[in-house]
C-alpha atoms as a PDB file:
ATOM      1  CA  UNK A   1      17.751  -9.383   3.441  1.00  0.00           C
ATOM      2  CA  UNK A   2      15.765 -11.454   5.921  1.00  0.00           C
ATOM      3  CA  UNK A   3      11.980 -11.525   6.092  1.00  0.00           C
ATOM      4  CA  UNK A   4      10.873 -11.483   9.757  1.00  0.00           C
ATOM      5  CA  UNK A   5       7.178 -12.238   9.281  1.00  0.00           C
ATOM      6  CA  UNK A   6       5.592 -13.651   6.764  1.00  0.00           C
ATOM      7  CA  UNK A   7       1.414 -13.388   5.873  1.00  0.00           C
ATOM      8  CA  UNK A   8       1.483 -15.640   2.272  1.00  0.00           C
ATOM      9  CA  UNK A   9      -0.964 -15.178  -0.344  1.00  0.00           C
ATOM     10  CA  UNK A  10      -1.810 -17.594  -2.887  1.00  0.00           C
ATOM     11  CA  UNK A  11      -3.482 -17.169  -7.084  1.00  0.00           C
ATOM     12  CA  UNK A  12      -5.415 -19.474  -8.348  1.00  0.00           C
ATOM     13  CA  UNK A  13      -3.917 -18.663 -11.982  1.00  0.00           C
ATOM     14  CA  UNK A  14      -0.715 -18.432 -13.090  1.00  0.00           C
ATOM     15  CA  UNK A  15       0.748 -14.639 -13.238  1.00  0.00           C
ATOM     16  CA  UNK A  16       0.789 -14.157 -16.575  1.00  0.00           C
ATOM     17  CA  UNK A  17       3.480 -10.964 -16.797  1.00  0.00           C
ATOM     18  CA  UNK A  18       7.494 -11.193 -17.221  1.00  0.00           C
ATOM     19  CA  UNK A  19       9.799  -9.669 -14.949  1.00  0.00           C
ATOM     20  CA  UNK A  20      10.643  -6.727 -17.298  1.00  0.00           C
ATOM     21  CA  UNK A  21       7.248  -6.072 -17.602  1.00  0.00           C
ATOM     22  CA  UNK A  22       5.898  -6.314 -13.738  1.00  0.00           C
ATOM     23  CA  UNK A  23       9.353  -3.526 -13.042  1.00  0.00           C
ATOM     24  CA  UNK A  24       8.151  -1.376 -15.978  1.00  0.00           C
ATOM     25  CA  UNK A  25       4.612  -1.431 -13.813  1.00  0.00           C
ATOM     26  CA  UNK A  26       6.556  -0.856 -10.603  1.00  0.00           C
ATOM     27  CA  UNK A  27       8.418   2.036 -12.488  1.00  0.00           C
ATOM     28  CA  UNK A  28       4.545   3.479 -12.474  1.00  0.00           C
ATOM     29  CA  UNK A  29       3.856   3.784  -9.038  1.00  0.00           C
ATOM     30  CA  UNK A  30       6.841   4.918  -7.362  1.00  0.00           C
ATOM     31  CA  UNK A  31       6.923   5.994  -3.875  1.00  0.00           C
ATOM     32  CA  UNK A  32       7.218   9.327  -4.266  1.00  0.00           C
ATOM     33  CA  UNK A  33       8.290  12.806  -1.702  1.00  0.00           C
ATOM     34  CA  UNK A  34       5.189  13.904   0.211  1.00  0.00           C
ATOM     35  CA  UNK A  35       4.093  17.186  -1.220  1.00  0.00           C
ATOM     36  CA  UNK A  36       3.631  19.858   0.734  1.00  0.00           C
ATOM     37  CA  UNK A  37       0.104  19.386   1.893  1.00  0.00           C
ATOM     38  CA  UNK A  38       0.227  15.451   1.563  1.00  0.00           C
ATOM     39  CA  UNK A  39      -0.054  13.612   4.770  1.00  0.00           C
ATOM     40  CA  UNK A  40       1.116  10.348   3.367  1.00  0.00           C
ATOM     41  CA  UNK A  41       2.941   9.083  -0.005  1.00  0.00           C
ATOM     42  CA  UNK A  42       3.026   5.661  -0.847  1.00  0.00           C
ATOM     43  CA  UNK A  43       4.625   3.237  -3.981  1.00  0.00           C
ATOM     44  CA  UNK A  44       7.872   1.549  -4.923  1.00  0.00           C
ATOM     45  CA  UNK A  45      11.221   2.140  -4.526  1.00  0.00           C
ATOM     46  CA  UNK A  46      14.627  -0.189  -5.660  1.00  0.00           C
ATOM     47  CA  UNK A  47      15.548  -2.295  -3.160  1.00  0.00           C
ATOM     48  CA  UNK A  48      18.613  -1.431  -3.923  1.00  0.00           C
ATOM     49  CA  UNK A  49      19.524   1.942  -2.789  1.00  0.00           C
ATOM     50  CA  UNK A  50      21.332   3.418  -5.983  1.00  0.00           C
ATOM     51  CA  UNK A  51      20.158   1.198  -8.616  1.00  0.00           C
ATOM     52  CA  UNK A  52      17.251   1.996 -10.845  1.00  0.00           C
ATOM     53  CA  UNK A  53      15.631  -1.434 -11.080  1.00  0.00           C
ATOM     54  CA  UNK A  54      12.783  -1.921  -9.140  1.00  0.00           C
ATOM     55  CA  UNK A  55      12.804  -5.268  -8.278  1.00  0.00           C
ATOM     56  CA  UNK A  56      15.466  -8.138  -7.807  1.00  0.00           C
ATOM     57  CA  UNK A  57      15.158 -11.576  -9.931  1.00  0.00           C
ATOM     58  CA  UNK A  58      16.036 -14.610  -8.905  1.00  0.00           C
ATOM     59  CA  UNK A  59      15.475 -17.915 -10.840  1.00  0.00           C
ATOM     60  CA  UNK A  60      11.617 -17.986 -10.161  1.00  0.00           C
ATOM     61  CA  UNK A  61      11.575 -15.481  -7.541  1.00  0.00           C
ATOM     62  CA  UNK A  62      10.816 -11.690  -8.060  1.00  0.00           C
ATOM     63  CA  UNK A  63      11.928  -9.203  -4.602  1.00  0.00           C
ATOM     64  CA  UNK A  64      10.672  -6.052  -4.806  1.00  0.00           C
ATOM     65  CA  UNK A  65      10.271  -3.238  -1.970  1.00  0.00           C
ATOM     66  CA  UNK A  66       6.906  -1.405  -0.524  1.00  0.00           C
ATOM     67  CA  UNK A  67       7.120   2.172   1.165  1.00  0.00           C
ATOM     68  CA  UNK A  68       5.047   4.134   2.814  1.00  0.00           C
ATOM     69  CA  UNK A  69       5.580   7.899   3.277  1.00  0.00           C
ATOM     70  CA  UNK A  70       3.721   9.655   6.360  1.00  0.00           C
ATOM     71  CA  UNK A  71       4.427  12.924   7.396  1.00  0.00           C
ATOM     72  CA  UNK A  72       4.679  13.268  11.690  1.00  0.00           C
ATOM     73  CA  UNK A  73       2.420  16.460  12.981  1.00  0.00           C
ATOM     74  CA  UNK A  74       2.084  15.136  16.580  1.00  0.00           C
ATOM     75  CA  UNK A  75      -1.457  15.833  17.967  1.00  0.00           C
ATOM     76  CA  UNK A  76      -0.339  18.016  21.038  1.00  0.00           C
ATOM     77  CA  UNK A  77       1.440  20.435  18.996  1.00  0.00           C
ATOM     78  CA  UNK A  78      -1.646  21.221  17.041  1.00  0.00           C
ATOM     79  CA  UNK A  79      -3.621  21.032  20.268  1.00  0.00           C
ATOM     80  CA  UNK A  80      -1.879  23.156  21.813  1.00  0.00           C
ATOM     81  CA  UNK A  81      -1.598  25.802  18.979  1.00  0.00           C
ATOM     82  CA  UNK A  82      -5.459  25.575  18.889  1.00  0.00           C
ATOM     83  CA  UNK A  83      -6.185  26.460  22.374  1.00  0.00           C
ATOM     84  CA  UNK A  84      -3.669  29.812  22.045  1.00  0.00           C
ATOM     85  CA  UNK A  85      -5.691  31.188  19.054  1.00  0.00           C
ATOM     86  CA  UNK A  86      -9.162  30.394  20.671  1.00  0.00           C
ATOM     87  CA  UNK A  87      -7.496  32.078  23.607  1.00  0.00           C
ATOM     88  CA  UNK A  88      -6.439  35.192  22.042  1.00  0.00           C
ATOM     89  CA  UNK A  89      -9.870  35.401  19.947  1.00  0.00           C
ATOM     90  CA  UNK A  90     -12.071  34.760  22.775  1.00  0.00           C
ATOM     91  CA  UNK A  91      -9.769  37.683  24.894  1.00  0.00           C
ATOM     92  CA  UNK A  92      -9.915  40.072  22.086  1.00  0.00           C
ATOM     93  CA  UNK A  93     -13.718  40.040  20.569  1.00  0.00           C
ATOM     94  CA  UNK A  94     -14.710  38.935  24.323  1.00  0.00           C
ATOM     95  CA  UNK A  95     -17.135  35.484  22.671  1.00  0.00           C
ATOM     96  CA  UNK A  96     -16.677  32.474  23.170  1.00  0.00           C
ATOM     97  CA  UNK A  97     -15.225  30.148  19.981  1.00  0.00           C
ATOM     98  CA  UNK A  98     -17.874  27.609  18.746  1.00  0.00           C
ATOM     99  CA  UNK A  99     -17.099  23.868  17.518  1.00  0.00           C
ATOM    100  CA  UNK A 100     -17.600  24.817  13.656  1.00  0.00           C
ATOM    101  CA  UNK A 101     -15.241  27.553  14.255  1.00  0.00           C
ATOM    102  CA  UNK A 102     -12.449  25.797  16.094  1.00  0.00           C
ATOM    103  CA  UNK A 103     -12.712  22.894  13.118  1.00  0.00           C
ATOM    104  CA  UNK A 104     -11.927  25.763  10.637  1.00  0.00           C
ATOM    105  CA  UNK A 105      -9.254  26.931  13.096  1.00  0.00           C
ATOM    106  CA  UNK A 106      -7.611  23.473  13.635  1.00  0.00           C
ATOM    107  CA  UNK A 107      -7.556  23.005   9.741  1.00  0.00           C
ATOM    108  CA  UNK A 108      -5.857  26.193   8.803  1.00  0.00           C
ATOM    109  CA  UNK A 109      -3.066  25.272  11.444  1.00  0.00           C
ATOM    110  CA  UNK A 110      -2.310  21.673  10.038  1.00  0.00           C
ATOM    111  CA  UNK A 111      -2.778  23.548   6.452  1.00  0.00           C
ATOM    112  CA  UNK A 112       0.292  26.028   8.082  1.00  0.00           C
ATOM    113  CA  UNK A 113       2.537  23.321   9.761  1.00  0.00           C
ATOM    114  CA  UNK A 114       2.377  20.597   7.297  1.00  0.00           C
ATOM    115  CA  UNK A 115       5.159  21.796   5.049  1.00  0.00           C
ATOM    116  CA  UNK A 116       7.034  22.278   8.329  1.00  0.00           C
ATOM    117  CA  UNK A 117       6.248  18.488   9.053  1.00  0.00           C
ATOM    118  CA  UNK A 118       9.373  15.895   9.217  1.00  0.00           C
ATOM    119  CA  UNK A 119       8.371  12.662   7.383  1.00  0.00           C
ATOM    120  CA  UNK A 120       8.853   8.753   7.839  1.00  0.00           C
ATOM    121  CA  UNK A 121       9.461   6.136   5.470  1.00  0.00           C
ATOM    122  CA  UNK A 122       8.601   2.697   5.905  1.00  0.00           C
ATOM    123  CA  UNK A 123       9.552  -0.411   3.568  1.00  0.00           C
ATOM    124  CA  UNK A 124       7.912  -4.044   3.280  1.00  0.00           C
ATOM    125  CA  UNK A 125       9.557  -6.598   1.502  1.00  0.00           C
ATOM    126  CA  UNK A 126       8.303  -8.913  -0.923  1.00  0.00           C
ATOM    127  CA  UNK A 127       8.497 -11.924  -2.483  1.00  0.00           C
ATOM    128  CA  UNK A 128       7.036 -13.523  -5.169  1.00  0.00           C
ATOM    129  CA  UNK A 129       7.258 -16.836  -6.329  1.00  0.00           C
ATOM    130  CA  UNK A 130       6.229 -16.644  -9.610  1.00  0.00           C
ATOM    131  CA  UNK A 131       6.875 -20.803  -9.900  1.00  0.00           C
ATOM    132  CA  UNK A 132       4.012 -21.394  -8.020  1.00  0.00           C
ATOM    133  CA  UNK A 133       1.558 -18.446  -7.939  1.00  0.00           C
ATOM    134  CA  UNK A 134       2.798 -16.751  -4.125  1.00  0.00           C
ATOM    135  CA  UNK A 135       3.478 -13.598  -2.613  1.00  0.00           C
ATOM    136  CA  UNK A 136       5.496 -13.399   0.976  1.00  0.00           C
ATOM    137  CA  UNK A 137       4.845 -10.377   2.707  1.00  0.00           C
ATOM    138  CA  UNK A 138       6.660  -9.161   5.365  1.00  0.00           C
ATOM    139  CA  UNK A 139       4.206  -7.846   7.516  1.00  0.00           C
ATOM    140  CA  UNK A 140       3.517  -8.609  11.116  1.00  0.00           C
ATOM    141  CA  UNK A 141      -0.437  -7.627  10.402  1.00  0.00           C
ATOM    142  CA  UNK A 142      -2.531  -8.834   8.172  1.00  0.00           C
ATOM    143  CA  UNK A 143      -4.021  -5.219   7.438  1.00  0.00           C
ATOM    144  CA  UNK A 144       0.232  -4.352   6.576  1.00  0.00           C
ATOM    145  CA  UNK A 145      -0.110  -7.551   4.245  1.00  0.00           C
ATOM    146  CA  UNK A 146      -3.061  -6.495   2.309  1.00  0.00           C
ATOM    147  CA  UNK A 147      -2.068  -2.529   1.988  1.00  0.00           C
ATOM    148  CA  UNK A 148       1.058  -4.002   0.107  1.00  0.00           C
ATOM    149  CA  UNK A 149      -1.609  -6.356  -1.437  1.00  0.00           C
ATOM    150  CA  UNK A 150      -3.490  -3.510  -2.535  1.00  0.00           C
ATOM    151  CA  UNK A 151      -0.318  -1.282  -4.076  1.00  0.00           C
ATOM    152  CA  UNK A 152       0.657  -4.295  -6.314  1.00  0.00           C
ATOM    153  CA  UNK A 153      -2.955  -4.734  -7.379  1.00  0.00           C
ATOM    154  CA  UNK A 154      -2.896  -0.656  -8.090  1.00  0.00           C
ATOM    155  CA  UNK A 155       0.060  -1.296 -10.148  1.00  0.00           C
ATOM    156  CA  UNK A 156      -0.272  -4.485 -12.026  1.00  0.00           C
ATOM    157  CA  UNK A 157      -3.855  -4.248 -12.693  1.00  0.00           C
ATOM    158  CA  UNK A 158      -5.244  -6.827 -11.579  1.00  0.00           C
ATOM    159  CA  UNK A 159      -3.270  -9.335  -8.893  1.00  0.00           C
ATOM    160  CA  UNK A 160      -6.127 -12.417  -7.746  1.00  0.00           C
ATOM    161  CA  UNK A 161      -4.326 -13.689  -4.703  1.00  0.00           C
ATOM    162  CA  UNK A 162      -6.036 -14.556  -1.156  1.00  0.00           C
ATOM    163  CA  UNK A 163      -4.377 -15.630   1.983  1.00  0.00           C
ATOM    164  CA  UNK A 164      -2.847 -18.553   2.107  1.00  0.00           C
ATOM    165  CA  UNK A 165      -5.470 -20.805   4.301  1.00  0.00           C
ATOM    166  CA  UNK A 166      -6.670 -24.166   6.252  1.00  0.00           C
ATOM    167  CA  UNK A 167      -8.873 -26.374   5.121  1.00  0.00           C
ATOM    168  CA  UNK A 168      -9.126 -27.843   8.921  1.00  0.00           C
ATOM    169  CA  UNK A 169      -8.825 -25.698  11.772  1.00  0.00           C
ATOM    170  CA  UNK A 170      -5.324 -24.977  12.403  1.00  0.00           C
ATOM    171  CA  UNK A 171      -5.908 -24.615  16.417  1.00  0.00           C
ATOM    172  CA  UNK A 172      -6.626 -28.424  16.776  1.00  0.00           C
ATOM    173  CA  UNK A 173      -3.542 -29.050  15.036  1.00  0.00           C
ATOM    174  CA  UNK A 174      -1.594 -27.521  17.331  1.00  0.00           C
ATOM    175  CA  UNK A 175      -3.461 -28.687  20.383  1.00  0.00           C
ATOM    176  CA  UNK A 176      -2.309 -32.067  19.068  1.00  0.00           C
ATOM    177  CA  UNK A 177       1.509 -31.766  18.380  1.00  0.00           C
ATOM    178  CA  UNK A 178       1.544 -29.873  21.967  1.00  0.00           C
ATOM    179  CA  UNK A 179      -0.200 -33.173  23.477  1.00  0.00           C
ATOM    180  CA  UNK A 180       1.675 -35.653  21.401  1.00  0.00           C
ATOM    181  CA  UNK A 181       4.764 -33.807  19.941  1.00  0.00           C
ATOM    182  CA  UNK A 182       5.771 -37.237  18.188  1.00  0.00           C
ATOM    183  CA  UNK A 183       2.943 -36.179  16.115  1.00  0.00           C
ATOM    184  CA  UNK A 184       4.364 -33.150  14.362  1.00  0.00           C
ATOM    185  CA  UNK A 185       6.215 -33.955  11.120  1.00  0.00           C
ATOM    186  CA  UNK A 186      10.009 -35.047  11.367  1.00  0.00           C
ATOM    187  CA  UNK A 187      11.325 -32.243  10.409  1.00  0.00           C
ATOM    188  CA  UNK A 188       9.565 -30.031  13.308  1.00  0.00           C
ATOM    189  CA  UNK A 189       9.893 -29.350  16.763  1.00  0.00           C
ATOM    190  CA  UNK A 190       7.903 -27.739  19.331  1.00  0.00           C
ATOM    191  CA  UNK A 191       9.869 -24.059  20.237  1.00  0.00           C
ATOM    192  CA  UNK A 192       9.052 -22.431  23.959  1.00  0.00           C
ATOM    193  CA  UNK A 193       6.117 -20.050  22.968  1.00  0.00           C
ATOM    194  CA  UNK A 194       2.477 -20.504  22.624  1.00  0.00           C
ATOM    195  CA  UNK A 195      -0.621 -18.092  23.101  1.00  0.00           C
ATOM    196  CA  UNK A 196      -3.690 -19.359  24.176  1.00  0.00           C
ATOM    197  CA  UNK A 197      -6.950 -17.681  23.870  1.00  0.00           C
ATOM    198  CA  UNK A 198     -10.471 -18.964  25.331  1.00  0.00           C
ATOM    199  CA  UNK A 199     -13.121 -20.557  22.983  1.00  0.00           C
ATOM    200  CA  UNK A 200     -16.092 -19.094  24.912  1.00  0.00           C
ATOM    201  CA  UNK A 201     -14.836 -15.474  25.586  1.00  0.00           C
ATOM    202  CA  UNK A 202     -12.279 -14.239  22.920  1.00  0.00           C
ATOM    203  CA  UNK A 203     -10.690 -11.992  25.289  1.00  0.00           C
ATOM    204  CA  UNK A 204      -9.298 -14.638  27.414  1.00  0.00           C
ATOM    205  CA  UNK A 205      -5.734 -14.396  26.419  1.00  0.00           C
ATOM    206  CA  UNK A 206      -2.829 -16.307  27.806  1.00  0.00           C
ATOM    207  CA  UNK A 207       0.995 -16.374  26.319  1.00  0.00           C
ATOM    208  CA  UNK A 208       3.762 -18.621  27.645  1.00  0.00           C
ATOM    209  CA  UNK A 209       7.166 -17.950  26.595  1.00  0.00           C
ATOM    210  CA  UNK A 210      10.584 -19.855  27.144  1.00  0.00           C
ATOM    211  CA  UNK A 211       8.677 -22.911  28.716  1.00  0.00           C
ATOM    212  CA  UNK A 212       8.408 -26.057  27.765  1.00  0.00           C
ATOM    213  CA  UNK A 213       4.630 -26.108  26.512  1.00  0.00           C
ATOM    214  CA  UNK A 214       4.044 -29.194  26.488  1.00  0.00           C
ATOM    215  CA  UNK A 215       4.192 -29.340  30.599  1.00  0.00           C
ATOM    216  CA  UNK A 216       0.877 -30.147  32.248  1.00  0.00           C
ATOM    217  CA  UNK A 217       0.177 -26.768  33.651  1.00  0.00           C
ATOM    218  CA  UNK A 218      -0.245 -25.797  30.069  1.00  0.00           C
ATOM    219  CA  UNK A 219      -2.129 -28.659  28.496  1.00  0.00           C
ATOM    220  CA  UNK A 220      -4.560 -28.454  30.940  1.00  0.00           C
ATOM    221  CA  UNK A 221      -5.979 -24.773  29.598  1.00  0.00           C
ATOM    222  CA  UNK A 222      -6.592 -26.815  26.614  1.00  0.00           C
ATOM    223  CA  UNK A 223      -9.439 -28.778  29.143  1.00  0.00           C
ATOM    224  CA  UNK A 224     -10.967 -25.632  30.234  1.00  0.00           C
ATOM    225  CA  UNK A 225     -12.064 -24.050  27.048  1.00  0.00           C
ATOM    226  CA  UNK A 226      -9.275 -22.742  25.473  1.00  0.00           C
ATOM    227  CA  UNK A 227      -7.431 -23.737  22.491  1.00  0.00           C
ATOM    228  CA  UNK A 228      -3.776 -22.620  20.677  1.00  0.00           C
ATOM    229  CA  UNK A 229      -3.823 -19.881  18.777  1.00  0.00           C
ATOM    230  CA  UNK A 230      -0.196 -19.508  17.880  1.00  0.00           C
ATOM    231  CA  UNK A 231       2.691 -21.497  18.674  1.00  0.00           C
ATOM    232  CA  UNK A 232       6.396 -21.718  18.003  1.00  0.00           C
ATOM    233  CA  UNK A 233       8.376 -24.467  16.118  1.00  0.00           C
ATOM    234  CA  UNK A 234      11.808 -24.922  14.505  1.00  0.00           C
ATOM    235  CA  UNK A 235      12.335 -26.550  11.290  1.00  0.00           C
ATOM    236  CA  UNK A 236      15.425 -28.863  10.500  1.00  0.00           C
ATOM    237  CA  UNK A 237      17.494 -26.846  13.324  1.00  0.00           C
ATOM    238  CA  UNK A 238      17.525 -23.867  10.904  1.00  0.00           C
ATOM    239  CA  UNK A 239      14.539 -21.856  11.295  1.00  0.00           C
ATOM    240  CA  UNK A 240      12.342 -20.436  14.593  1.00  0.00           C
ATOM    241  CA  UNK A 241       9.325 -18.854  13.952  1.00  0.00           C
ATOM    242  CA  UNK A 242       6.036 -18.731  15.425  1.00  0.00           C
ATOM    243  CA  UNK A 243       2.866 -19.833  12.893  1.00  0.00           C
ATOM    244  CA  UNK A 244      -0.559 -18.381  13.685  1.00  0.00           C
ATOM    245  CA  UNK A 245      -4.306 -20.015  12.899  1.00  0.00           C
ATOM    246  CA  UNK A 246      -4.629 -17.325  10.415  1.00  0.00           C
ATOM    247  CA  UNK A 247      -1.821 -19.368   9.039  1.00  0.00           C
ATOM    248  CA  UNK A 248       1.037 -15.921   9.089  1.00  0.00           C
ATOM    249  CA  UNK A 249       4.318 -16.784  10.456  1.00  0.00           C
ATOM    250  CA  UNK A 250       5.841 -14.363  12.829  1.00  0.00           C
ATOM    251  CA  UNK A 251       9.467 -13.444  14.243  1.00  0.00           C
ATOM    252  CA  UNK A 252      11.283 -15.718  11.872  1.00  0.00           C
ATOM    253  CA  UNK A 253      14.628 -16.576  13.016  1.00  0.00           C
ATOM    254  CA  UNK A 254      17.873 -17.904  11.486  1.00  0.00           C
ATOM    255  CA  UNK A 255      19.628 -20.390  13.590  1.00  0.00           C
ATOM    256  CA  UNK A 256      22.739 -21.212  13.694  1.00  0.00           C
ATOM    257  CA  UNK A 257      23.407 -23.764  11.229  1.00  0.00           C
ATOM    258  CA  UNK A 258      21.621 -20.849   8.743  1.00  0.00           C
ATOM    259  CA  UNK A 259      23.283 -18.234  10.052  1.00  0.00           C
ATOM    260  CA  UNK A 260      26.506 -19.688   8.856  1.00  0.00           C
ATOM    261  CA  UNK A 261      25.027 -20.400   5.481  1.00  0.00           C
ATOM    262  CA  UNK A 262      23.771 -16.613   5.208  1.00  0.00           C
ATOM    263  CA  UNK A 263      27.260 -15.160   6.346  1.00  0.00           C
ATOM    264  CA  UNK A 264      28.930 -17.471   3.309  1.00  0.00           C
ATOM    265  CA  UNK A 265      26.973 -15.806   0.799  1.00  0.00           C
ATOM    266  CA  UNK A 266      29.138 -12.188   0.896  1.00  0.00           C
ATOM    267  CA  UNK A 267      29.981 -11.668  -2.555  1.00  0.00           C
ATOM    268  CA  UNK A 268      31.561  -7.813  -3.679  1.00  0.00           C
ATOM    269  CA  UNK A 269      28.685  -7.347  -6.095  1.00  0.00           C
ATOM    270  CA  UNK A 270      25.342  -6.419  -4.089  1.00  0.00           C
ATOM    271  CA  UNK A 271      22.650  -7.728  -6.895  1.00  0.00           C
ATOM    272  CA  UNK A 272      24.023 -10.745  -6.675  1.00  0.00           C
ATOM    273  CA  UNK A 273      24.600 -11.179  -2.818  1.00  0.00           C
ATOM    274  CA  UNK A 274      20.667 -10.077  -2.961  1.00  0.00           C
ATOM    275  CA  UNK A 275      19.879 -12.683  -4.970  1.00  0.00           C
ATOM    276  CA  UNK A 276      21.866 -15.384  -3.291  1.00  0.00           C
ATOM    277  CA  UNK A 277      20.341 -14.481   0.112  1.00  0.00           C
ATOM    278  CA  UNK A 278      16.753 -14.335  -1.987  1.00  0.00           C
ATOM    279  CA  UNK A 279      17.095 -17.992  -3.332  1.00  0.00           C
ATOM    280  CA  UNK A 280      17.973 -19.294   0.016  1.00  0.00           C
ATOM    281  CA  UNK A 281      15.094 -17.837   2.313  1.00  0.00           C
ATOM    282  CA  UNK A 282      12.343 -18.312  -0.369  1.00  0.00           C
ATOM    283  CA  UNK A 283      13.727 -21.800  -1.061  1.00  0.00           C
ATOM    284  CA  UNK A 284      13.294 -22.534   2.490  1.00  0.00           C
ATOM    285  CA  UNK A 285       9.855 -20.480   3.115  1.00  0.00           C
ATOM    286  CA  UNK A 286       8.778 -22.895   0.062  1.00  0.00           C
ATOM    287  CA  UNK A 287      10.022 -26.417   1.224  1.00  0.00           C
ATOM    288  CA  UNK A 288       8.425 -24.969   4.972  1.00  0.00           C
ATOM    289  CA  UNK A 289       5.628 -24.516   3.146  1.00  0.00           C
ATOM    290  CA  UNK A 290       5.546 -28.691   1.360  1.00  0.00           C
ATOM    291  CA  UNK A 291       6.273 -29.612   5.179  1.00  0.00           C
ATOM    292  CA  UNK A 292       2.997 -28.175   6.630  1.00  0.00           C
ATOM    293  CA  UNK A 293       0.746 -28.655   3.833  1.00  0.00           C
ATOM    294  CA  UNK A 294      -0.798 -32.540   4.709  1.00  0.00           C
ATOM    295  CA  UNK A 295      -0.806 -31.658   8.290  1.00  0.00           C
ATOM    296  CA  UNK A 296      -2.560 -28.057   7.832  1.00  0.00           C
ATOM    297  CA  UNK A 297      -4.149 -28.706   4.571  1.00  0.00           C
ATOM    298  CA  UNK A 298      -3.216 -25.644   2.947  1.00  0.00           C
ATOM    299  CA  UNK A 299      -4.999 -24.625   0.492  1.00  0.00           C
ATOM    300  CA  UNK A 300      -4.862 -21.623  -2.514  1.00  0.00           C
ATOM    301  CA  UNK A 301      -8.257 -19.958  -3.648  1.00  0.00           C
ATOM    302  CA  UNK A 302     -10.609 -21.946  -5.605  1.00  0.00           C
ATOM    303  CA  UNK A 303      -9.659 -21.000  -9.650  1.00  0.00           C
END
């Protein structure tokens, strides 16, 4: 288990269920098969694969697993069914086929094929710290984030978390620590990535990757009207990621040093090996978390 991105939401009140009773509400809304005429299925699962639990507890951390259900009917093969039975009407009662009647047409084919359809499952981890009121998404989009957002509000009830945000503007953070790097907090360091998008048009986009970004060339887009949206950083030689001004972290990476702590925590039992490799990451996403606080200002929603 390793959470590659991370968008972090944040309650301004305590969550007031136990574990028992936030897996009996899982146990509610399971991800179930598509039916036959279902174009999508979505729910939990165990994130376990042959264990009935539907989450994972650890100390003050609850993992449980997302999926999504979507059933593949590529375009072209309906298209392409649809223009051989307009054909063959059109040849036969010698008219042409209007729109309305090549809607009705197009609906009774995907009405046909769907049961043929082969399906795809996708998961999203999650983690929630129920110590301090989080959730840790893995999502690389914030619209993935708040569709898992959205299932656990569907199945606890009611779930009054908001992204994790900035009370200053994150962008003029970062323009410092790439201009003065002895700025960032000691436990950081600038990585070799940074995207830079224009403050007058918002389609100005420009990344840099495995450079030193702190070079002149760089630094001097941030004199010409554009500003950091996302950079990289490591944290105490363990972690690489890349934080956003949305304040998500993407394309989290062990390094070494953490790598060899993950590979010690094999263990013949797999609950337990889960939970070992749960404490450490969310232990580390937390103390992350304490590091950029004063410098970001992070901030929960207002109770």
């Amino acid at each position: 288990m390793w959470m590659k991105n991370l968008a972090v939401f944040a309650s301004a009140t305590p969550f007031a269920w136990s574990v028992s009773e936030l897996n009996e509400m899982l146990e509610q809304m399971p991800c179930k098969p598509c039916g036959s005429q279902d174009m999508s299925s979505e729910g939990f699962v165990p994130p376990l694969k042959g264990h009935a639990d539907m989450l994972v507890a650890a100390q003050q951390y609850v993992f449980c697993t997302y999926q999504e259900t979507v059933r593949l009917l590529p375009g072209p093969v309906v298209t392409e069914e649809l223009a051989e039975r307009v054909e063959i009407i059109e040849n036969e009662q010698s008219r042409k086929v209007g729109r309305k009647e090549r809607a009705e047409i197009k609906e009774q084919i995907m009405f046909e094929f769907m049961p043929q359809a082969f399906t795809r499952s996708r998961r999203t981890n999650v983690i929630i710290d129920t110590g301090r009121n989080l959730v840790f998404v893995d999502a690389a989009s914030q619209n993935r984030a708040e569709q898992v957002i959205n299932a656990l509000r569907k199945a606890i009830g009611t779930l009054p978390v908001k992204p994790l945000r900035a009370d200053i503007a994150p962008a003029s953070v970062f323009s410092q620590w790439m201009q003065n790097p002895d700025s960032l907090p000691a436990e950081l360091r600038l990585g070799d990535r940074c995207e830079l998008k224009g403050s007058k048009d918002a389609s100005a986009t420009v990344r840099f990757s495995a450079v030193d970004i702190t070079q002149e060339e760089i630094l001097a887009h941030l004199e010409n009207d554009m500003y950091p949206s996302r950079i990289s950083l490591t944290w105490l030689d363990e972690i690489e990621f890349d934080i956003t001004e949305e304040i998500s972290f993407k394309r989290l990476k062990a390094l070494d040093l953490l790598a060899e702590k993950q590979e010690n925590l094999e263990a013949d039992d797999e609950v337990e090996e889960l939970q070992a490799h749960i404490l450490l990451q969310a232990g580390l996403i937390r103390s992350l978390l304490d590091v950029l606080e004063t410098p970001l200002a992070l901030k929960g929603p207002a109770e």
